[in-house]
PDB file of N, CA and C in Angstrom:
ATOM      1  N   UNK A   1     -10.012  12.241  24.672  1.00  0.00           N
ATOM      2  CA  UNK A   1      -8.907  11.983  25.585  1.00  0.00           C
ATOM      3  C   UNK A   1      -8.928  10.526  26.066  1.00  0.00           C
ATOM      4  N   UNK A   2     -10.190  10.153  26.116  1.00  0.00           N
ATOM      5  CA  UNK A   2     -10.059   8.855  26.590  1.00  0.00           C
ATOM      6  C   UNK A   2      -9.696   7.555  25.611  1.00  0.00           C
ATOM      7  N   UNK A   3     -10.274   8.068  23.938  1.00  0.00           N
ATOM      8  CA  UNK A   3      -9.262   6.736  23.026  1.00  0.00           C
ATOM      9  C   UNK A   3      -7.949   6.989  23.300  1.00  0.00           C
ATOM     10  N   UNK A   4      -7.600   8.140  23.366  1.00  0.00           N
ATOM     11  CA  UNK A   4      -6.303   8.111  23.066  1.00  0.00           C
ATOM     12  C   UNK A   4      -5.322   7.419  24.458  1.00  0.00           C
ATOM     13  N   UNK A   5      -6.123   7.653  25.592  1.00  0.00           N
ATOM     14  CA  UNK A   5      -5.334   7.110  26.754  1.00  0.00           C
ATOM     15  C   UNK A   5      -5.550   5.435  26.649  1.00  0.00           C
ATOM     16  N   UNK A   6      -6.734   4.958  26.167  1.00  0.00           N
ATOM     17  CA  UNK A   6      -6.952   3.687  26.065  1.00  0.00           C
ATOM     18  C   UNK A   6      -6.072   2.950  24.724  1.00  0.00           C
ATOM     19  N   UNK A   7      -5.890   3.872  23.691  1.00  0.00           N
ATOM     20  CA  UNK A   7      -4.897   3.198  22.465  1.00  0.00           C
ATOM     21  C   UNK A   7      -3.058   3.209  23.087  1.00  0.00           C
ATOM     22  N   UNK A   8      -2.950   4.080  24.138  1.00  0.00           N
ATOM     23  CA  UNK A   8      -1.360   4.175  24.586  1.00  0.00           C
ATOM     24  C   UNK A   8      -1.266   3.418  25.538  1.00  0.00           C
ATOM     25  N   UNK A   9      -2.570   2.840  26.369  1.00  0.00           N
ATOM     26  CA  UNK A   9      -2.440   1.475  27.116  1.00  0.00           C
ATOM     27  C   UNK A   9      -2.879   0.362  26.287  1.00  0.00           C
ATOM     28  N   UNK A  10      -2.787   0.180  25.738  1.00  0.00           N
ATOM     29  CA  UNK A  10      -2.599  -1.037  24.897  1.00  0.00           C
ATOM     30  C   UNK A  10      -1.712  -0.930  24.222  1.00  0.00           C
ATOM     31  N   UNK A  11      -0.746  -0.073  23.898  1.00  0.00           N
ATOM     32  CA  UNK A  11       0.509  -0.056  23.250  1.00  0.00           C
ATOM     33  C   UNK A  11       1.724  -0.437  24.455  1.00  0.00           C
ATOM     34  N   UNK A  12       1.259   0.381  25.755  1.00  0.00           N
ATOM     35  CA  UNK A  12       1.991   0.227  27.043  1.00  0.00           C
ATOM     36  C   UNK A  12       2.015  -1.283  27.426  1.00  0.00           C
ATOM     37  N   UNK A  13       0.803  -2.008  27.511  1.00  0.00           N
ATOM     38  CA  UNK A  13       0.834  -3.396  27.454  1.00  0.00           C
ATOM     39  C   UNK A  13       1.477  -4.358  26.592  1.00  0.00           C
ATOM     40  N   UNK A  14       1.314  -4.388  25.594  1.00  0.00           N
ATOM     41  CA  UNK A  14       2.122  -4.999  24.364  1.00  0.00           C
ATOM     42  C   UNK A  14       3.993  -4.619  24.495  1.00  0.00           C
ATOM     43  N   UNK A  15       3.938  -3.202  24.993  1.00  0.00           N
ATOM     44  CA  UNK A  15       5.511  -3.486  25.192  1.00  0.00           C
ATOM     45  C   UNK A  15       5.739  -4.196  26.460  1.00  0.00           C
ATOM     46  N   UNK A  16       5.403  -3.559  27.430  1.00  0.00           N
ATOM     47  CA  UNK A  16       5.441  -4.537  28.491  1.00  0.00           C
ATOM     48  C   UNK A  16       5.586  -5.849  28.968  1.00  0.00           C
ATOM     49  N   UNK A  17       5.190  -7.090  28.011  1.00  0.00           N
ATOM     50  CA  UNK A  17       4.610  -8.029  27.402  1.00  0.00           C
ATOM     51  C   UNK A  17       5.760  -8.325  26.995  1.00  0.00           C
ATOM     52  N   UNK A  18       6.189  -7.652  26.445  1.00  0.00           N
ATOM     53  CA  UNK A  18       8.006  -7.628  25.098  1.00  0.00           C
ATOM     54  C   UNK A  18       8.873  -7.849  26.359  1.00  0.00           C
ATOM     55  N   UNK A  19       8.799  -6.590  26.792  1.00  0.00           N
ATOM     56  CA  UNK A  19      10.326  -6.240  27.403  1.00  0.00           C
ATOM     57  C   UNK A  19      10.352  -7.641  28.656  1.00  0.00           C
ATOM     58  N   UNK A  20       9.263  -7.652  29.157  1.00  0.00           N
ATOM     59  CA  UNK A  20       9.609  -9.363  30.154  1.00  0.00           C
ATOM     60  C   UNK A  20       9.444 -10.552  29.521  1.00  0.00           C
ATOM     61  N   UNK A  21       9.259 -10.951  28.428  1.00  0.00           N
ATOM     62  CA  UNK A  21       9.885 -11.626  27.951  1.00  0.00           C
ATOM     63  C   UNK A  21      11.085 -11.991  27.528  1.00  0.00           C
ATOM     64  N   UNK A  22      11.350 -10.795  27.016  1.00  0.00           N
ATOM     65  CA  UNK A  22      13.139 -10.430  26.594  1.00  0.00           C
ATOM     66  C   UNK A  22      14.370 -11.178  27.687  1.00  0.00           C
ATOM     67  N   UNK A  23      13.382 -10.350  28.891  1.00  0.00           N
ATOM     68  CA  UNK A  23      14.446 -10.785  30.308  1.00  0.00           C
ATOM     69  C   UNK A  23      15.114 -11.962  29.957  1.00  0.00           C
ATOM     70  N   UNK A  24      15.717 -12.039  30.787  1.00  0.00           N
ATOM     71  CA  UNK A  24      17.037 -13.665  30.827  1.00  0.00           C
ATOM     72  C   UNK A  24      15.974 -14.329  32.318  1.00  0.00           C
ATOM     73  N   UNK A  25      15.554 -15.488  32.178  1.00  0.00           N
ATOM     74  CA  UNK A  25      15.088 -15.971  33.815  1.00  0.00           C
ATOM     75  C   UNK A  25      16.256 -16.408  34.751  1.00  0.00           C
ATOM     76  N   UNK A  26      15.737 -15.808  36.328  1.00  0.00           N
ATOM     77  CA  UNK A  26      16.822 -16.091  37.520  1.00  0.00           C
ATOM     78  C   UNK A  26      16.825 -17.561  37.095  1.00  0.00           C
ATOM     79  N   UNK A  27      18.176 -17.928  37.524  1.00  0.00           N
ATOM     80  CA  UNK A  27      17.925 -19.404  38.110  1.00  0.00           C
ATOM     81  C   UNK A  27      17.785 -19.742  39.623  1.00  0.00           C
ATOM     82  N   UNK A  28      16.973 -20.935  39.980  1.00  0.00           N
ATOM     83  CA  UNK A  28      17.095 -20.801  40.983  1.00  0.00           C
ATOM     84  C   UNK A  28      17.230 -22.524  41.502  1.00  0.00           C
ATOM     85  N   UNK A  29      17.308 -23.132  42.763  1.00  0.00           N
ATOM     86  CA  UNK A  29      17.593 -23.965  43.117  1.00  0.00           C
ATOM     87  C   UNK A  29      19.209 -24.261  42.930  1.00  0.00           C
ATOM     88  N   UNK A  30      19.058 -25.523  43.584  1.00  0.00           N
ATOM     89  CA  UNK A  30      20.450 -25.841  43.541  1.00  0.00           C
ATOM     90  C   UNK A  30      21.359 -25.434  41.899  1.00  0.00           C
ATOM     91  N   UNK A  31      20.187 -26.484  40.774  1.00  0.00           N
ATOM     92  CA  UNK A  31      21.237 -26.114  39.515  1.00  0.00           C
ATOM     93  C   UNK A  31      20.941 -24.833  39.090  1.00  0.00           C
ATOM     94  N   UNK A  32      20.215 -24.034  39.368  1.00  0.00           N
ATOM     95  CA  UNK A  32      20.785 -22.492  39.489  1.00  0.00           C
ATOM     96  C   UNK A  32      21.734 -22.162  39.899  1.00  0.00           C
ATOM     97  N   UNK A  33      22.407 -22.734  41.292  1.00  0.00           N
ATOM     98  CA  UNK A  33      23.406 -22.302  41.656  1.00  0.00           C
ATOM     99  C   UNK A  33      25.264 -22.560  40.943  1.00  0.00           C
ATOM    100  N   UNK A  34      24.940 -23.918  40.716  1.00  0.00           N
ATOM    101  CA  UNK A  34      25.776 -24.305  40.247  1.00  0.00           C
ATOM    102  C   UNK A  34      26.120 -23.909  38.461  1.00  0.00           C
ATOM    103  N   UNK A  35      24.905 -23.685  37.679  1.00  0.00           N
ATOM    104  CA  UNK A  35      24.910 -23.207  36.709  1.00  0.00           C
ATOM    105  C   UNK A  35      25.528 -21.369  36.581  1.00  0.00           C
ATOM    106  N   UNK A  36      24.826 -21.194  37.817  1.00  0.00           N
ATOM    107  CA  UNK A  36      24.946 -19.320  38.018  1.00  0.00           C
ATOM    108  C   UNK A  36      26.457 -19.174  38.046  1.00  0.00           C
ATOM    109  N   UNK A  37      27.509 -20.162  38.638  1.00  0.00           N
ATOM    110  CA  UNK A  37      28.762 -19.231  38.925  1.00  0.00           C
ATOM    111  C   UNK A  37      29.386 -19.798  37.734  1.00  0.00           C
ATOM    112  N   UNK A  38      29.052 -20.981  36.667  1.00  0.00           N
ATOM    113  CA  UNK A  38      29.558 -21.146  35.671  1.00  0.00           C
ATOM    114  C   UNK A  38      29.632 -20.527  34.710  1.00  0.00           C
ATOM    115  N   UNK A  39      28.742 -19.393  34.725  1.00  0.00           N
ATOM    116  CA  UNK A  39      28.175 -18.159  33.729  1.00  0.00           C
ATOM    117  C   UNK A  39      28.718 -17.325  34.297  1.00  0.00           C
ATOM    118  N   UNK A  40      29.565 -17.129  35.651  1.00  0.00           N
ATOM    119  CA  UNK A  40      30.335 -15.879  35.816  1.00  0.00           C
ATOM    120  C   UNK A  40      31.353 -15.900  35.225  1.00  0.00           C
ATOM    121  N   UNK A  41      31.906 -17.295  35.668  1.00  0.00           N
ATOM    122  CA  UNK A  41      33.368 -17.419  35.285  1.00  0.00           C
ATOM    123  C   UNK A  41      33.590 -17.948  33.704  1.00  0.00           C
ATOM    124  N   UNK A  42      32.922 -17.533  33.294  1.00  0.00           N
ATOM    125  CA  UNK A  42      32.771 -17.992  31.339  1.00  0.00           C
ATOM    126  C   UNK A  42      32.436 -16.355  30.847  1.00  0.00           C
ATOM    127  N   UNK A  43      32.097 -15.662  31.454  1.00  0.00           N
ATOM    128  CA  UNK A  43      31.579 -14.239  30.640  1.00  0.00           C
ATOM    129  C   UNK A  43      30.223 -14.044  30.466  1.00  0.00           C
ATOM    130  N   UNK A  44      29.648 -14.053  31.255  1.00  0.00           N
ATOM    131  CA  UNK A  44      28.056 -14.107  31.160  1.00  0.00           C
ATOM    132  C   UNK A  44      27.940 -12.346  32.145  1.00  0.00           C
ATOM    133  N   UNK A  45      29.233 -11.364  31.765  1.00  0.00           N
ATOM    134  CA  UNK A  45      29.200 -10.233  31.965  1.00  0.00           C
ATOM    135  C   UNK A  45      28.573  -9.111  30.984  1.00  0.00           C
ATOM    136  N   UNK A  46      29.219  -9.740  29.870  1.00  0.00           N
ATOM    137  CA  UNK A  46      28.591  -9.083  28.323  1.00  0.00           C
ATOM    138  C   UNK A  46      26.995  -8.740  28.655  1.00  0.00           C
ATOM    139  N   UNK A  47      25.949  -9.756  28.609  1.00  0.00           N
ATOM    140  CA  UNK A  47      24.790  -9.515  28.968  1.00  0.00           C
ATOM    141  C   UNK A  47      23.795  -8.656  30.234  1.00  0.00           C
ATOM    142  N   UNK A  48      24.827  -8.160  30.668  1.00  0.00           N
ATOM    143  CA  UNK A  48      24.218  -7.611  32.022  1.00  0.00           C
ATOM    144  C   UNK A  48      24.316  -6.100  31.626  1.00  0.00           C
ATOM    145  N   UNK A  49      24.781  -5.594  30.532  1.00  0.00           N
ATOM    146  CA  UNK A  49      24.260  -4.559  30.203  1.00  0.00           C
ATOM    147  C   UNK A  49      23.343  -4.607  29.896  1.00  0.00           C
ATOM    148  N   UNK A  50      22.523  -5.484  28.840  1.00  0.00           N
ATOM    149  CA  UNK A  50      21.141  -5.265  28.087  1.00  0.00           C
ATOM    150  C   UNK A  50      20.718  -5.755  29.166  1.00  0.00           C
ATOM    151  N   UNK A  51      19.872  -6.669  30.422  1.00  0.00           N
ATOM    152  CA  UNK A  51      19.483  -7.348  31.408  1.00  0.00           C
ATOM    153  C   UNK A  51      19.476  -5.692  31.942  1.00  0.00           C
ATOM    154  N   UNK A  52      20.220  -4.810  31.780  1.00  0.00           N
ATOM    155  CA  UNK A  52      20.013  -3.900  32.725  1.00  0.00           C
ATOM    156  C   UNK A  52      19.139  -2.550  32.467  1.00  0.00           C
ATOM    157  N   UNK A  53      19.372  -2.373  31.105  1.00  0.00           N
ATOM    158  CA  UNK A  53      18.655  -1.696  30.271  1.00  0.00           C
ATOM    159  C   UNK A  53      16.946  -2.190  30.061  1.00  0.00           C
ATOM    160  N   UNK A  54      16.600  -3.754  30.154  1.00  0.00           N
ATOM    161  CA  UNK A  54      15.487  -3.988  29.927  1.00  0.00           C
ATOM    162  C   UNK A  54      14.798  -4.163  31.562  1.00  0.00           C
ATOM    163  N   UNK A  55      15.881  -3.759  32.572  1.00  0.00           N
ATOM    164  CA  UNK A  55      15.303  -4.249  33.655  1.00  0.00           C
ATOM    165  C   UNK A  55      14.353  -2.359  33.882  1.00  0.00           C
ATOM    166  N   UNK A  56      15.235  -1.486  33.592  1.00  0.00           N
ATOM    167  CA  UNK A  56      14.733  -0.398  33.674  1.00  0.00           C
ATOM    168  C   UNK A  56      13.288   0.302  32.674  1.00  0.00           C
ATOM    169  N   UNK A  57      13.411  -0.790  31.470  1.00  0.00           N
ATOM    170  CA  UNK A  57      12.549  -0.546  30.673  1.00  0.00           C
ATOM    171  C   UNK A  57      11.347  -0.566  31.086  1.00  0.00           C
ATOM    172  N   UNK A  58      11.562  -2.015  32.305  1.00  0.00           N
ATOM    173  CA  UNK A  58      10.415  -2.982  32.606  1.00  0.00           C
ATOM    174  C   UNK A  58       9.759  -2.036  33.782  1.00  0.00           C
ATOM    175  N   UNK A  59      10.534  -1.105  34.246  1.00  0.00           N
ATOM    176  CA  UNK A  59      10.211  -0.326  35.301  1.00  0.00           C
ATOM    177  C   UNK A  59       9.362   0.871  34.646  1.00  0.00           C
ATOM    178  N   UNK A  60       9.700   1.545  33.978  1.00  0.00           N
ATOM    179  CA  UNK A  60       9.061   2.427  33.159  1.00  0.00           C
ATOM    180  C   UNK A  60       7.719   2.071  32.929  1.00  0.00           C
ATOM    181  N   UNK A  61       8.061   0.939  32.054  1.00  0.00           N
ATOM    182  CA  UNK A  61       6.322   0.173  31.512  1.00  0.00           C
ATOM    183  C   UNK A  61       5.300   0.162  32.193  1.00  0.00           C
ATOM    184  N   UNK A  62       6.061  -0.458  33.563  1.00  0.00           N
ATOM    185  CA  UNK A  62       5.011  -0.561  34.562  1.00  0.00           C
ATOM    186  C   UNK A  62       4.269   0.312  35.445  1.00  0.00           C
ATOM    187  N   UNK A  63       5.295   1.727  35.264  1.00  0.00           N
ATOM    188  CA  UNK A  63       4.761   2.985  35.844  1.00  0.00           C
ATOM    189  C   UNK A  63       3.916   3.416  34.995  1.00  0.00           C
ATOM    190  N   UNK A  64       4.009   3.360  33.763  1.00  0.00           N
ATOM    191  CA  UNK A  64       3.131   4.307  32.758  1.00  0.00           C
ATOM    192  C   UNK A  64       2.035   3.332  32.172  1.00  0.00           C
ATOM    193  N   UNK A  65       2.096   1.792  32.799  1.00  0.00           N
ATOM    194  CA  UNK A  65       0.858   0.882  32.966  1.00  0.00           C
ATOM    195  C   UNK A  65      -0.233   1.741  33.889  1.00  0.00           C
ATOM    196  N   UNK A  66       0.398   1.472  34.641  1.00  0.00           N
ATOM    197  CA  UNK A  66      -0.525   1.586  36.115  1.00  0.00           C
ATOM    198  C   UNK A  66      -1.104   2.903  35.989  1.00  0.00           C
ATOM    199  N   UNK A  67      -0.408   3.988  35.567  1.00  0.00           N
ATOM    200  CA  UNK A  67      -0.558   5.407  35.290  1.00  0.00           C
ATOM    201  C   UNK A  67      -1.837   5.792  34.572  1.00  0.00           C
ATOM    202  N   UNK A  68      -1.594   4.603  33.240  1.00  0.00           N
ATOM    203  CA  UNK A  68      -2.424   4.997  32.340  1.00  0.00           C
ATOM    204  C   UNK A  68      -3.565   4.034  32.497  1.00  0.00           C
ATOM    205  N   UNK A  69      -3.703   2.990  33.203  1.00  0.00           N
ATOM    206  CA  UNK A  69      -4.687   2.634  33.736  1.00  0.00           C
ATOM    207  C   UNK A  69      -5.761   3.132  34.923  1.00  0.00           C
ATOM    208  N   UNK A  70      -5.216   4.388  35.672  1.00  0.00           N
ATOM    209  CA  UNK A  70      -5.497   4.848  36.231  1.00  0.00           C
ATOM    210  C   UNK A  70      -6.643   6.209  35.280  1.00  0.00           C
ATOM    211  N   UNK A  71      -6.007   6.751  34.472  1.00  0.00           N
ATOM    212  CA  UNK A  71      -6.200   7.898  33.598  1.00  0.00           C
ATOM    213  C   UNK A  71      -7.605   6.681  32.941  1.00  0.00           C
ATOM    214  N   UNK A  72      -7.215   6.239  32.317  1.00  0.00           N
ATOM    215  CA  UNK A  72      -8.797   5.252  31.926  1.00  0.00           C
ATOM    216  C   UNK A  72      -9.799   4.839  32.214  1.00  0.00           C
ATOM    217  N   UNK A  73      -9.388   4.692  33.350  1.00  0.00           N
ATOM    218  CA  UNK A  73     -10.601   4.412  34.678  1.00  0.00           C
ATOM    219  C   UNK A  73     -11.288   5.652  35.525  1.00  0.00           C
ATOM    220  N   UNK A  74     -10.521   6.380  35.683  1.00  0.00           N
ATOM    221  CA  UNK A  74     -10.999   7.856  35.772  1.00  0.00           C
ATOM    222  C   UNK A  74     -11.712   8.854  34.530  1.00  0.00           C
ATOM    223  N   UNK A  75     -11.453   8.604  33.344  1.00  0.00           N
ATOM    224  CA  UNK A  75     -12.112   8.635  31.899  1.00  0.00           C
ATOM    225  C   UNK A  75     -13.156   8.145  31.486  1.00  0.00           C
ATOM    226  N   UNK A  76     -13.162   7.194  32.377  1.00  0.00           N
ATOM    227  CA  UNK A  76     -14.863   6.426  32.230  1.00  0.00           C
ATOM    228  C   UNK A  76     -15.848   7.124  33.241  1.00  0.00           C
TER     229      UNK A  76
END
């Protein structure tokens, strides 16, 4: 029980790893700001489906990180 929880956290990591990378980065500061509403008003709507899909991914990952880091450490 315990390779197997230790081979699905390291698979959990490696996606994890993926999916925040994937993300789009906030902008921030001023030319964030000024950049940010230029991407509204151009269509920078298209993308906020996938941004939204990987934001939930990223949530998942991180539950079944922590989860299965927990299960591993208790396995030892």
């Amino acid at each position: 029980m315990q390779a197997v929880a230790f081979v699905l956290l390291i698979l959990v990591s490696i996606a994890l790893i993926a999916v925040v990378l994937l993300q789009s980065g906030k902008s921030a500061g001023l030319a964030g700001s000024i950049s940010g509403g230029a991407e509204q008003l151009l269509g920078k709507q298209k993308a906020r489906g996938i941004d939204a899909v990987l934001n939930k991914a990223t949530i998942v990952l991180a539950v079944l990180f922590f989860v299965l880091t927990i299960a591993v450490a208790y396995f030892l």
